[in-house]
Structures are given as structure tokens and as C-alpha cells.
Protein backbone atom coordinates (compact mmCIF):
# COMPACT_ATOMS: atom_id res chain seq x y z
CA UNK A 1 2.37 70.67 -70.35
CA UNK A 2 2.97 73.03 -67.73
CA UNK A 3 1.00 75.83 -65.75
CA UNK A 4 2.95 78.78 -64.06
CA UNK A 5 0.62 79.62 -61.48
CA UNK A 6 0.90 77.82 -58.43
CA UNK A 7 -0.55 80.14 -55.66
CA UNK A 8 -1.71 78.37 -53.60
CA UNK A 9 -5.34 79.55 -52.57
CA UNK A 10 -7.70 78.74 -49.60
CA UNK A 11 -10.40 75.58 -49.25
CA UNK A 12 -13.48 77.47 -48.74
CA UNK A 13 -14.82 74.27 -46.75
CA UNK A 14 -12.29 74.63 -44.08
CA UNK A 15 -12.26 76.27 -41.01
CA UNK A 16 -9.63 78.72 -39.45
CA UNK A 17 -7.66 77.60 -36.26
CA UNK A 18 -6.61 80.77 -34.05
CA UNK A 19 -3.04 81.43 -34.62
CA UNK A 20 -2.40 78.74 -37.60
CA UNK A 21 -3.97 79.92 -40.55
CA UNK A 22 -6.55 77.88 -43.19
CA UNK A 23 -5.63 75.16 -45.39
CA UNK A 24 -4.39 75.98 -48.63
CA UNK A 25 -4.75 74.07 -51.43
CA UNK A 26 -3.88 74.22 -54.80
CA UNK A 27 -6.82 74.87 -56.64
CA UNK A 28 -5.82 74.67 -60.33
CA UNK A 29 -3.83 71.81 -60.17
CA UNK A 30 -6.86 70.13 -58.52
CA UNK A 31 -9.53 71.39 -61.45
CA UNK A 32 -6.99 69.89 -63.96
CA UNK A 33 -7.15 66.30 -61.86
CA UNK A 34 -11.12 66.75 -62.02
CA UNK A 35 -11.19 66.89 -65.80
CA UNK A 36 -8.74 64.25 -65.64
CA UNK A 37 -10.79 62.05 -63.52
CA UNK A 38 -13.85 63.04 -65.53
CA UNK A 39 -12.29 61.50 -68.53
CA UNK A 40 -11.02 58.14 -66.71
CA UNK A 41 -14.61 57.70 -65.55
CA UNK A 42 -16.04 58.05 -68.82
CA UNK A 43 -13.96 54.55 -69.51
CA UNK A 44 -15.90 52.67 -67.19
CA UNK A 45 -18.36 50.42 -68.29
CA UNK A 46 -21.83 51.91 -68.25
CA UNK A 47 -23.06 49.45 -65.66
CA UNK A 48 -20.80 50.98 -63.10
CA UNK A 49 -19.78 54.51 -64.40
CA UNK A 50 -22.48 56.30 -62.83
CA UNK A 51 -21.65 54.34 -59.35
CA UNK A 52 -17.82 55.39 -59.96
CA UNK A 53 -18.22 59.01 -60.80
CA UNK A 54 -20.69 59.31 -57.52
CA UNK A 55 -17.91 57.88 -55.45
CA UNK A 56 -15.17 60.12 -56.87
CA UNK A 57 -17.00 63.77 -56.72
CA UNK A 58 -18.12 62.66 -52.74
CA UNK A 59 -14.01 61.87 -51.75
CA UNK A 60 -13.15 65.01 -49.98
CA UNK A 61 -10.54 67.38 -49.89
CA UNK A 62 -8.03 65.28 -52.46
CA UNK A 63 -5.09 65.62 -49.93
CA UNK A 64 -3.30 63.18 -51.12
CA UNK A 65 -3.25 64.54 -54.70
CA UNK A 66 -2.38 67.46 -53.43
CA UNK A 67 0.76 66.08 -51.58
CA UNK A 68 1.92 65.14 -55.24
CA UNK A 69 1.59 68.48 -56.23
CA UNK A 70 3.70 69.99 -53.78
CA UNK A 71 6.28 67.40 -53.94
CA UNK A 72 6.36 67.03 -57.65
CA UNK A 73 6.06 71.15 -58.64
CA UNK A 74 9.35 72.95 -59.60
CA UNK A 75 10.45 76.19 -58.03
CA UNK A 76 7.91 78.21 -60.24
CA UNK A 77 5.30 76.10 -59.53
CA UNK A 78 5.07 74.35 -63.26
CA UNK A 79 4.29 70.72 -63.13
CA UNK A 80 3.69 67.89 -66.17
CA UNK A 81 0.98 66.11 -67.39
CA UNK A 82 2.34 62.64 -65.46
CA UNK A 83 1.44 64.64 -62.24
CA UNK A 84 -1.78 65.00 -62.83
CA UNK A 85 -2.32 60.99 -63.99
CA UNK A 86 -0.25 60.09 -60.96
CA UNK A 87 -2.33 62.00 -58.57
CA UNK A 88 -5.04 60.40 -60.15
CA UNK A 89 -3.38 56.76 -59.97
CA UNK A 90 -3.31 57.98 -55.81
CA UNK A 91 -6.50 59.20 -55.70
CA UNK A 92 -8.46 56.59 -57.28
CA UNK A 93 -6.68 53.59 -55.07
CA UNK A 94 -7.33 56.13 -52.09
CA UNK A 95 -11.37 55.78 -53.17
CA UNK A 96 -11.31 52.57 -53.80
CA UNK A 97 -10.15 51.71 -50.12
CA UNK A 98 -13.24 54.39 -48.74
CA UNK A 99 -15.85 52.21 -50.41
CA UNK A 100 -14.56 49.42 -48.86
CA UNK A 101 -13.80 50.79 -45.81
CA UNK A 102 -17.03 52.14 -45.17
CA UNK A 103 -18.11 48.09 -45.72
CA UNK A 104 -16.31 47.53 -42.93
CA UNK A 105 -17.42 50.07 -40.85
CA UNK A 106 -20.64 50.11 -41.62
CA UNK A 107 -21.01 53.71 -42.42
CA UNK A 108 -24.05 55.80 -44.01
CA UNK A 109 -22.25 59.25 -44.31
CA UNK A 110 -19.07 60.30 -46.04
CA UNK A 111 -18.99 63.93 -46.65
CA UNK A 112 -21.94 64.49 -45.70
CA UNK A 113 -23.74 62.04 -48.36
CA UNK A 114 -24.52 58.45 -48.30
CA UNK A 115 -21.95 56.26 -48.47
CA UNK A 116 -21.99 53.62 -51.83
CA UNK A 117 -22.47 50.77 -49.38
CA UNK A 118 -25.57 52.95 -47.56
CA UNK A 119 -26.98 53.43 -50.96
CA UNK A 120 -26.45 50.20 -52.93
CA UNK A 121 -25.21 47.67 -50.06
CA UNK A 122 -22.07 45.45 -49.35
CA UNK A 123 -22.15 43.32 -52.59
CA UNK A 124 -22.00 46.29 -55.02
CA UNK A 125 -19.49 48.89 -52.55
CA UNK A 126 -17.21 45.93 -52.93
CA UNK A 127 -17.08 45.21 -57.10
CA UNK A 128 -16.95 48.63 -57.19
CA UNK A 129 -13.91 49.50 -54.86
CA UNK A 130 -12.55 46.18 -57.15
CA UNK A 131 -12.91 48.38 -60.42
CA UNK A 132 -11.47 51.34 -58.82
CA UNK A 133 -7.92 49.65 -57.87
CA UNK A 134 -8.05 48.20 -61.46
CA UNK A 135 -8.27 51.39 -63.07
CA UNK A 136 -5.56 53.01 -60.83
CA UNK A 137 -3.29 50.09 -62.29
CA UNK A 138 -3.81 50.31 -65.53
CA UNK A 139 -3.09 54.58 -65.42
CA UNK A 140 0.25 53.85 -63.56
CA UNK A 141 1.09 50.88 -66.13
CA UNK A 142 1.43 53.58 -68.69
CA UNK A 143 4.93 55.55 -67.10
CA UNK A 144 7.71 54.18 -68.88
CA UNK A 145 9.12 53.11 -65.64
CA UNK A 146 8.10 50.26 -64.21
CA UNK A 147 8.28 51.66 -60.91
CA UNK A 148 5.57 53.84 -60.25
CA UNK A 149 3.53 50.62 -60.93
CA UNK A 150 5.56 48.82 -58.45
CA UNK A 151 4.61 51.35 -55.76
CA UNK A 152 1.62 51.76 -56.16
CA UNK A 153 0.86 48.30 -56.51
CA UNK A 154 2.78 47.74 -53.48
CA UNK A 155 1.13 50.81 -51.70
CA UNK A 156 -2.16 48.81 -52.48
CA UNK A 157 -1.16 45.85 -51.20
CA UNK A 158 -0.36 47.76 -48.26
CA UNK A 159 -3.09 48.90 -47.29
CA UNK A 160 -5.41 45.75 -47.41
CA UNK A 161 -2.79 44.40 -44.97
CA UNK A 162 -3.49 46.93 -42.88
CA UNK A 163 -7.11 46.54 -43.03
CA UNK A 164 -6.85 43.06 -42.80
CA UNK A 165 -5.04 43.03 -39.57
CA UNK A 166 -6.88 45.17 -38.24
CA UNK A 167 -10.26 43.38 -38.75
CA UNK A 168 -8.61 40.28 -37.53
CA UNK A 169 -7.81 42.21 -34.12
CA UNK A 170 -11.44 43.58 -33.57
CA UNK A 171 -12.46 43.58 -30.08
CA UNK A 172 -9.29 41.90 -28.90
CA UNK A 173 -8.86 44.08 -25.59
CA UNK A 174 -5.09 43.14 -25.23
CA UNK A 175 -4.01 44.70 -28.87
CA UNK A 176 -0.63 46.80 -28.38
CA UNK A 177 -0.03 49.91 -28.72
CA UNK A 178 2.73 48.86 -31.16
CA UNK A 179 0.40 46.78 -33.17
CA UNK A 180 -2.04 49.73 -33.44
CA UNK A 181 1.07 51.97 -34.99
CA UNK A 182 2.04 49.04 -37.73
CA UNK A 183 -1.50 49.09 -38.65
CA UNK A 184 -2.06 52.59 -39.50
CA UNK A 185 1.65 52.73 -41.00
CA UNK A 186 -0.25 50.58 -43.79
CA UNK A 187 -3.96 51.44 -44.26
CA UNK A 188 -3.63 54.95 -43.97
CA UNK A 189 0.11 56.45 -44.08
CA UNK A 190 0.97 54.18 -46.81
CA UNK A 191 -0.69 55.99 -49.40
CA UNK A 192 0.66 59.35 -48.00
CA UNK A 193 3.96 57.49 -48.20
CA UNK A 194 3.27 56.87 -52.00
CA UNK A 195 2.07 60.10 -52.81
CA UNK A 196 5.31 62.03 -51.85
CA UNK A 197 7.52 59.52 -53.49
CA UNK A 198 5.87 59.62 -56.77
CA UNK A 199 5.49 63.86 -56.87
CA UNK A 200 9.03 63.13 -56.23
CA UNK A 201 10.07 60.20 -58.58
CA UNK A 202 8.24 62.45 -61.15
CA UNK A 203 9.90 65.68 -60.91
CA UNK A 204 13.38 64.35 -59.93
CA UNK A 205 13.82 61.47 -62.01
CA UNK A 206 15.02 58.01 -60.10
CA UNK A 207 16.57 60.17 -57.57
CA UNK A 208 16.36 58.14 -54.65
CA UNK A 209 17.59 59.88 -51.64
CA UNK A 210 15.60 63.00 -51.97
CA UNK A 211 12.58 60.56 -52.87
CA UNK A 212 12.85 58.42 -49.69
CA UNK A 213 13.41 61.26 -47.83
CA UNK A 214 9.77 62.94 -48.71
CA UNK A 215 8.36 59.38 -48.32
CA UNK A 216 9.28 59.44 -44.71
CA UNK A 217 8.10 62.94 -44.26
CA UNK A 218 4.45 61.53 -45.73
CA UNK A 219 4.78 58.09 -43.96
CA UNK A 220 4.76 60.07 -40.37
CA UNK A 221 2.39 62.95 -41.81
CA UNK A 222 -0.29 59.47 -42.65
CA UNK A 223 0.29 58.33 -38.97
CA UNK A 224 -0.08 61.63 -37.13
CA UNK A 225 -3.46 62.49 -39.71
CA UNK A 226 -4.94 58.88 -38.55
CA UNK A 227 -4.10 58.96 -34.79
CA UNK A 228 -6.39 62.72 -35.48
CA UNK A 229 -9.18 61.06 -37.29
CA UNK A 230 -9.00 58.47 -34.56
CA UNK A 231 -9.32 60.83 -31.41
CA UNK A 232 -12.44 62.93 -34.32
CA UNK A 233 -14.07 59.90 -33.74
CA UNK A 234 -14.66 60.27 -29.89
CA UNK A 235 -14.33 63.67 -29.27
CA UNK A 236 -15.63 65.49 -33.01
CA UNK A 237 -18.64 66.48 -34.87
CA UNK A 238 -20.64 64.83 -37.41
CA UNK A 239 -22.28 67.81 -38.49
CA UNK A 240 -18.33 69.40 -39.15
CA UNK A 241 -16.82 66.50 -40.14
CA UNK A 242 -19.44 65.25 -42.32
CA UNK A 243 -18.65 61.67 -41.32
CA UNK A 244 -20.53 59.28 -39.72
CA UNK A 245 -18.92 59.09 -35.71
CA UNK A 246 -18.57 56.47 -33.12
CA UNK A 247 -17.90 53.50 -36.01
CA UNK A 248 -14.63 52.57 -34.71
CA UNK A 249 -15.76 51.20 -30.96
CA UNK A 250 -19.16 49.94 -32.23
CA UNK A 251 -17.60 47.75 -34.59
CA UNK A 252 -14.73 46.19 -32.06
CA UNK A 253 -12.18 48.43 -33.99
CA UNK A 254 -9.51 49.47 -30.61
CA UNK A 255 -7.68 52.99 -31.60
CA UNK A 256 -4.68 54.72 -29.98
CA UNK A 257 -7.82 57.01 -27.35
CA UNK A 258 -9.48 53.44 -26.32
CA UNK A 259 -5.62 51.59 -26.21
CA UNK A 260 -4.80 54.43 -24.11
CA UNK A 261 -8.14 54.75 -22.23
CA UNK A 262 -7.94 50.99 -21.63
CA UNK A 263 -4.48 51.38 -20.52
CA UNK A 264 -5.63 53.62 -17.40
CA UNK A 265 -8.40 51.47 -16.08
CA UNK A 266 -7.57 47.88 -17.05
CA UNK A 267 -8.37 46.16 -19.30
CA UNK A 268 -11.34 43.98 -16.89
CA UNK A 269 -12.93 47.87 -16.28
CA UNK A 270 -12.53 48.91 -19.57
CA UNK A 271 -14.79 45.95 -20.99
CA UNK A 272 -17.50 46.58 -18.48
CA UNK A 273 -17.41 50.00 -20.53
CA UNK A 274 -16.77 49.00 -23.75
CA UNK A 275 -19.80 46.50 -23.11
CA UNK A 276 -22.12 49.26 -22.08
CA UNK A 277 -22.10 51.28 -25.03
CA UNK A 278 -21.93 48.62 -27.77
CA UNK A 279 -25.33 47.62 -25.67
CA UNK A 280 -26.75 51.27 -25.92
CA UNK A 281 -26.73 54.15 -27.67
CA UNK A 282 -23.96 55.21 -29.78
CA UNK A 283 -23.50 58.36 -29.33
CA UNK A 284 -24.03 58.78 -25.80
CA UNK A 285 -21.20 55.72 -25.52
CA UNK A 286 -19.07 58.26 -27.40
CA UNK A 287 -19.93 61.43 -24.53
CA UNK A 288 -19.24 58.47 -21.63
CA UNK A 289 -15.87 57.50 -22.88
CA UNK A 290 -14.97 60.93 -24.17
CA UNK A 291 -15.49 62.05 -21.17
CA UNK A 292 -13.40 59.00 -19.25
CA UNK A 293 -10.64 60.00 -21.38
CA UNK A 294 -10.59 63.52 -19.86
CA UNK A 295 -11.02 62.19 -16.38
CA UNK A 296 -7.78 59.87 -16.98
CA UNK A 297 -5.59 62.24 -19.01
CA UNK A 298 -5.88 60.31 -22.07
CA UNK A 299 -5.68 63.43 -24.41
CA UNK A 300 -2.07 64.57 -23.25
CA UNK A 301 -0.71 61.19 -24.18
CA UNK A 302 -2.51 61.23 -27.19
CA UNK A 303 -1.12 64.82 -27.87
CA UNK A 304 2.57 62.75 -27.29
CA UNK A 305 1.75 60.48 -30.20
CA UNK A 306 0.76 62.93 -32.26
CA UNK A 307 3.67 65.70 -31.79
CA UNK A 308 6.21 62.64 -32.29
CA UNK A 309 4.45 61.61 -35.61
CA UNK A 310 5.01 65.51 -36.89
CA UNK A 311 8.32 65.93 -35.82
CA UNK A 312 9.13 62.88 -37.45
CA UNK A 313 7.87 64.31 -40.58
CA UNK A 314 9.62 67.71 -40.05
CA UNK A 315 13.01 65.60 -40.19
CA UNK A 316 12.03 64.18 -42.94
CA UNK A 317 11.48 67.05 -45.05
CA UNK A 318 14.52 68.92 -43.89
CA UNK A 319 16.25 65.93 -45.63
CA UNK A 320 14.43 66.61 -48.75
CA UNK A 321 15.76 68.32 -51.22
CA UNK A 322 12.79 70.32 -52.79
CA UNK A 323 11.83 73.61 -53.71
CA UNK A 324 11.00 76.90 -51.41
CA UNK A 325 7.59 76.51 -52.69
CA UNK A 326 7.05 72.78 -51.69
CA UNK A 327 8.74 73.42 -48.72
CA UNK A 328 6.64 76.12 -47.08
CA UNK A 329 3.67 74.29 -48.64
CA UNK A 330 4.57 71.02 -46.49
CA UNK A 331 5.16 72.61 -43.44
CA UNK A 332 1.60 74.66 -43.40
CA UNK A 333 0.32 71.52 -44.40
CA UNK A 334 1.76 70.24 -40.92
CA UNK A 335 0.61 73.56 -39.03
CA UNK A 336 -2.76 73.78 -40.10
CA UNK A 337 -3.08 69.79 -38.94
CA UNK A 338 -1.48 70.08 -35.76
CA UNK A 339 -3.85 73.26 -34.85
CA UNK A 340 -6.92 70.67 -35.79
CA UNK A 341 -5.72 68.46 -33.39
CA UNK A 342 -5.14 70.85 -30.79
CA UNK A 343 -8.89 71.72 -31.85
CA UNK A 344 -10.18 68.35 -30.49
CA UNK A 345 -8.02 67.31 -27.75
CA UNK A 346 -6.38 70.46 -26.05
């Protein structure tokens, strides 16, 4: 199967960012991964399916299927069935981890709905997420290589490290910097790190170099997109983002802003603070320290972090051996994120 037109065409949900253009995405590859995903929730059991489809129609933007795309399409843009079931394989893992991430956080909005945990609590968010990853790993059981398994199956393993760690480190006001960076390496750019090597694996074959090449271009692309949804939730907009705000300090969880906030007053002033507004209000905790942050120059260190993470992934796709098409596509990809960041922070 294969579909020759690959324009890309704009997300009507996004905003534009003077001087760097909209985010494109590629629309018909993504209808085709809706049908698909239709179908794979019409397996579920009917005890859950209803639960599963909500959860997959309220996921967002489908990024990450859409990094499979451009690093799996030829040079015309044509592209075989085992995309589409390993973007799905991606996308349902990716899911899986929301629902249980919004556990964790506590969370009653993810695009702008209620999250499975608001609506059904803990208990059922949880067995859900559980049927999720099983489903992903059955799909990816059915390449003839036993390596797109593998990955994802270690890409899933991954990323409840990650999450582990990190809820093991809640509220410790001494966490590193360094630890921060290893954590978001595996709950968030791991799966970005999976996605290009599969669109890869897939097109190419077991061609390794160019693979691991576009795996280190999405590893540093998952690291520079958390370190942006970290600084969102200080400095950004429910009402844009459609996201409930302010989670990550009122549950003990210490980003790169707060490491870096902390880092400029010490760490006995910044848990006066951080005391302060887990005692009061939320959001006006968020305009305090957002505004602390300006006062110390947090944001121009953060901006470091960032620019490092997408120049990192600019080497990594000038390694890559890949078509003009999923070249260009990349790089806007990296454009239109770095002139979202510069939205929030600069």
C-alpha cells in the first residue's frame, strides 16, 4: 500500500509564531492511523472499549506518529502499511503513559477534556493504561523482525523508569540538574527516540547507521519538547494549552525552571517558597515563582538548555541519511518548536 501525496498541510489548532511559520502536519497519513486505530479499538473487550477509544480521540496532535511518517516516507512521499501499524504501536504506548501520568499528577484536563482518571478515578486510569501497552505489544509482535518489538518494548520500559525515578525524587530540593536530564531522556524523549528509529528501521531495512542517527536527532528533539512543556507549566496558558497547569510543583515534581530557580536563591529560600504555594493557591504560586524566575534570569538559562537540546538534534539529522522531504519536514518541525519556546520564555 502506498499513497503519493504527502503535502504536508497545516494543523488548524495551532497557532502562528512571527517569523517561523505553523506546524505542518501530515494530514492523510494521520486519517489513515485514525481508521487504523478505530479498528484496533474495536478489539478491545467491551468492558473497556468505550474507555479506550475516549482516551485515544482526546491524545492531541499525534506528534509522535507523525515523526514516523517523516522518517519512514520515501522521496515521493509513499509510505507502507507497517507505517501506519507502527505509528500506531507508538501512539498507543504514548497514551497509555498519559493515563497514567495524569494518575500521577493528578490532572482533570487533557486537551481540554477530562482526563480518564478525572472521570473514572485512579483504579480504572491505571487497568486501562495496562490494556493500552498490551495492545501496542501485541501490533509490534506481528513485524517479522523481532526488533521493532524489542524497541518498543524497551522504549516502554523506558519510560516507567523514568517515571519511576522521578516520583521517587519528589520534593527532594537537592535533585541535580543532571538527574533531571536522565529523567526526561526516558519518560519523554524515549518514545521520540523510538519513533524515528522505527520510520527508519521501516523504510530502510536493518540499516543501522542512518537509523541511530535519526534516533539521536528524536532523543534531543524529546528533551528540548519536555524542558518546553516544563517552563508551559509556569509561565503558559490553560485556556491555550488545554492542559491542566501548575501540576508539576504542587505535586513535589522539581523541573529544569524550579532546579534553576532554586539554584539562584538556595535551596533554604527556595523552600520557604516552594512551601508557600503548595500552602495556597495554585495558580497564584505559579504568577509568584514565574515571576521570581524573571527577577533571577532563570529564562536565559533555560533558553541555554533548550538551544543545546536542538542543536543536538540538528547534528543528528545531518547524519541521517533521508529524503529532501523528511529532511525539510524535521527541521520545521524544530523551527516551529523553538519559536514556541521563544513564545513563553523570551
Amino acid at each position: 500500500m502506498a499513497i503519493r501525496n504527502p503535502v504536508e498541510q497545516r494543523d488548524n489548532e495551532s497557532k502562528k509564531v512571527t517569523g517561523v511559520g505553523e506546524l505542518r502536519l501530515p494530514i492523510e497519513f494521520l486519517g489513515e492511523l485514525e481508521v487504523f486505530l478505530g479498528k484496533q479499538i474495536d478489539e478491545f473487550e467491551a468492558e473497556i472499549r468505550n474507555l479506550a477509544r475516549y482516551a485515544v480521540q482526546n491524545s492531541g496532535r499525534r506528534l509522535r506518529p507523525s515523526l514516523l511518517y517523516f522518517t519512514g516516507v520515501d522521496e515521493e512521499g509513499r509510505y507502507s502499511g507497517d507505517l501506519v501499524s507502527a505509528a500506531a504501536v507508538v501512539e498507543l504506548v504514548h497514551i497509555a503513559t498519559l493515563v497514567h501520568d495524569d494518575i500521577l499528577d493528578k490532572a482533570e484536563l487533557r486537551r481540554r477534556q477530562p482526563t480518564v482518571f478525572h472521570k473514572e478515578g485512579a483504579p480504572i486510569a491505571v487497568l486501562l493504561g495496562d490494556a493500552l501497552f498490551a495492545h501496542a505489544l501485541r501490533l509490534a509482535s506481528e513485524y517479522e523482525t523481532t526488533l521493532v518489538c524489542r524497541e518498543v518494548a524497551h522504549a516502554t520500559r523506558a519510560v516507567c523508569a523514568g517515571e519511576t525515578r522521578q516520583v521517587h525524587l519528589r520534593g527532594d530540593l537537592n535533585l541535580e540538574i543532571g538527574e533531571y536530564l536522565r529523567i526526561i531522556e526516558l519518560k519523554t524523549a524515549e518514545l521520540f527516540r523510538v519513533s524515528c528509529l522505527l520510520g527508519s528501521l521501516v523504510r530502510d531495512g536493518e540499516d543501522l547507521a542512518s537509523a541511530q542517527a535519526l534516533a539521536s536527532f528524536g532523543k534531543h528533539l524529546g528533551r528540548a519538547y519536555q524542558i518546553y512543556d516544563d517552563a508551559a507549566d509556569f509561565v503558559g496558558r490553560e485556556e491555550s494549552l488545554g492542559k491542566t497547569l501548575g501540576t508539576d510543583l504542587a505535586t513535589g515534581k522539581l523541573t529544569l525552571p524550579a532546579l534553576l530557580l532554586r539554584d539562584h536563591l538556595g535551596v533554604e529560600a527556595f523552600q520557604e517558597l516552594f512551601s508557600e504555594m503548595q500552602a495556597g493557591d495554585a495558580e497564584r504560586g505559579r504568577e509568584v515563582l514565574s515571576a521570581k524566575m524573571e527577577q533571577t534570569e532563570v529564562f536565559p538559562e533555560l533558553v541555554e538548555y533548550f538551544t543545546r537540546e536542538l542543536q543536538a538534534a540538528r547534528t543528528g539529522l545531518a547524519r541521517a541519511n533521508v529524503p529532501d522531504l523528511s529532511r525539510q519536514s524535521l527541521e520545521q518541525l524544530l523551527v516551529f518548536l523553538e519559536g514556541e519556546f521563544n513564545g513563553l520564555v523570551v
